[in-house]
C-alpha atoms as a PDB file:
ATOM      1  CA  UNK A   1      -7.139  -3.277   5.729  1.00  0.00           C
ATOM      2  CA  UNK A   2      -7.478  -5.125   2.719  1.00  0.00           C
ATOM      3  CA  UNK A   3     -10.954  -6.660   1.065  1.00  0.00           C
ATOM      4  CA  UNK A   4     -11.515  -9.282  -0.687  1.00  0.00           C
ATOM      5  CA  UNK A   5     -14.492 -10.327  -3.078  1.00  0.00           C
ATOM      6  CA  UNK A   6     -15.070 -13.325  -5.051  1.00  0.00           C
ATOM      7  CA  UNK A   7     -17.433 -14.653  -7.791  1.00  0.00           C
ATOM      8  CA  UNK A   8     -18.180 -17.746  -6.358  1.00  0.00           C
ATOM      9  CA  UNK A   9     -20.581 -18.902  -8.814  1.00  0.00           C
ATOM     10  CA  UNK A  10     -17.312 -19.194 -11.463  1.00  0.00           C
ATOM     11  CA  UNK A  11     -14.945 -20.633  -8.624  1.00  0.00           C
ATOM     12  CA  UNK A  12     -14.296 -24.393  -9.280  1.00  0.00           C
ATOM     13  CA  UNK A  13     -12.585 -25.361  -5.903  1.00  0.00           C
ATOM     14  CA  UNK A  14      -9.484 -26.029  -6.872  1.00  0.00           C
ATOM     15  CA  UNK A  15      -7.957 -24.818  -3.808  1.00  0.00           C
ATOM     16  CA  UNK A  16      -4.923 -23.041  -5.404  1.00  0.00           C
ATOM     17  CA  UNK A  17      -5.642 -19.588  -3.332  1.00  0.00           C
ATOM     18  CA  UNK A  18      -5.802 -21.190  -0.198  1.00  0.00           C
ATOM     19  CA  UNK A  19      -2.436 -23.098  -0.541  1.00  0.00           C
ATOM     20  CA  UNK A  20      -1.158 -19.614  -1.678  1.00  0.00           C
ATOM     21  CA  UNK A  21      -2.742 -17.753   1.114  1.00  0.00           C
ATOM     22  CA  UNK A  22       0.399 -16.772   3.733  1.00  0.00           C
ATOM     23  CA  UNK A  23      -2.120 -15.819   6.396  1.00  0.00           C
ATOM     24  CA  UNK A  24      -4.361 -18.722   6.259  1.00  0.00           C
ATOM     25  CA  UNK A  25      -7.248 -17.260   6.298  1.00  0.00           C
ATOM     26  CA  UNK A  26      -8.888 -18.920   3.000  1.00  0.00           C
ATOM     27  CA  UNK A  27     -10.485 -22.544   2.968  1.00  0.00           C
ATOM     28  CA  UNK A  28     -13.009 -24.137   0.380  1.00  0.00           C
ATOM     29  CA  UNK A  29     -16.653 -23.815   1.593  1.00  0.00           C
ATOM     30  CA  UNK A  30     -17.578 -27.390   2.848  1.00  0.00           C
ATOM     31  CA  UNK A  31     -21.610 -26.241   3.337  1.00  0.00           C
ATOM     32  CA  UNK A  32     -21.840 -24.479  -0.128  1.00  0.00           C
ATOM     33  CA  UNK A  33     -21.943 -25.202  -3.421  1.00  0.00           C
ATOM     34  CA  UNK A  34     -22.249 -22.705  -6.411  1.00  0.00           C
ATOM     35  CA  UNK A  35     -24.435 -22.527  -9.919  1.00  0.00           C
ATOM     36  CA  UNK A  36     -22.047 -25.337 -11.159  1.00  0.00           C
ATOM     37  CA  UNK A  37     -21.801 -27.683  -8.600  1.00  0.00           C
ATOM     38  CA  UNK A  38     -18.572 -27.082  -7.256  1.00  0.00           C
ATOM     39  CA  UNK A  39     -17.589 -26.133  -3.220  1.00  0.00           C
ATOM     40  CA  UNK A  40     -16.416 -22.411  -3.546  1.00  0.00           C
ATOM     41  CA  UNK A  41     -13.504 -20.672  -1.833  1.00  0.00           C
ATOM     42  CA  UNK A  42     -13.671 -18.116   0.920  1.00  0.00           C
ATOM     43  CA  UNK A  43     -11.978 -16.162   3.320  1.00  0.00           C
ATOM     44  CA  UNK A  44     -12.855 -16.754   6.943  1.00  0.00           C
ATOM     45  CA  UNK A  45     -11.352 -13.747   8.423  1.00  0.00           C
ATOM     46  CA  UNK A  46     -11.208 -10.624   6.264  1.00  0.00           C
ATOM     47  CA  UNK A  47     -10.034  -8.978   9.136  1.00  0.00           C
ATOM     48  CA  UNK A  48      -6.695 -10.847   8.918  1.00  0.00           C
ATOM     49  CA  UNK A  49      -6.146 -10.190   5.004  1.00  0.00           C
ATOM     50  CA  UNK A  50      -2.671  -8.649   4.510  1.00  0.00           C
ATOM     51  CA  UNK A  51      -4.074  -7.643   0.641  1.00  0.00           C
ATOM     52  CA  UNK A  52      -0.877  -9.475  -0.999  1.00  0.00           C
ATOM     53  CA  UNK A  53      -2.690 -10.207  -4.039  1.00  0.00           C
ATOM     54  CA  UNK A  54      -1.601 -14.049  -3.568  1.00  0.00           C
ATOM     55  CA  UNK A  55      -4.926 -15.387  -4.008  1.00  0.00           C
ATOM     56  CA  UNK A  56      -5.192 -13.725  -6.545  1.00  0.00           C
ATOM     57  CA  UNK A  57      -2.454 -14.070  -8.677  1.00  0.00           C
ATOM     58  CA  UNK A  58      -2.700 -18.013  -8.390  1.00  0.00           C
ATOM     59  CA  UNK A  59      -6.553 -18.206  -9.350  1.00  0.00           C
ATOM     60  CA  UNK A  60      -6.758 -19.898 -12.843  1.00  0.00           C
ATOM     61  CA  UNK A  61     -10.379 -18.087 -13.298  1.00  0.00           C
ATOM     62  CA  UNK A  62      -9.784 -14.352 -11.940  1.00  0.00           C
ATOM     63  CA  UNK A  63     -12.827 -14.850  -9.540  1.00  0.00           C
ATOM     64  CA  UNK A  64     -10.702 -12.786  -7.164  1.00  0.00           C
ATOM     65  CA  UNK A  65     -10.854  -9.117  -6.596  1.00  0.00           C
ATOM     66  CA  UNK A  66      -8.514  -8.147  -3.896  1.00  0.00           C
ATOM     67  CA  UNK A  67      -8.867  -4.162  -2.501  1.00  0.00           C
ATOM     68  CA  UNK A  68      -6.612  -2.149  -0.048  1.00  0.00           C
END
């Protein structure tokens, strides 16, 4: 089973991980916002994370840290 971890106060929203996400398991945080203002990304089932590194190969800011 695979973990993720991000550093949402650097995420800007830009949605890229979730549109690469194969699982669909990643959405942007409608009820949050981070130390910049923007609406973070997070995974709403960690339990259904393959670990394919998708998420984070397509973040722009490495503010994803995916484990196996």
């Amino acid at each position: 089973m695979a973990k993720l971890t991000f550093k949402t106060d650097n995420c800007k929203g830009c949605g890229l991980c979730v549109d690469a996400c194969p699982k669909g398991i990643l959405q942007i945080a409608t009820d949050k916002i981070n130390k910049k203002g923007h609406h973070p990304a997070e995974c709403t089932d960690m339990d259904a994370c393959i670990g394919c590194a998708s998420c984070y190969m397509m973040c722009p800011d490495c503010i994803i840290k995916v484990e196996r």
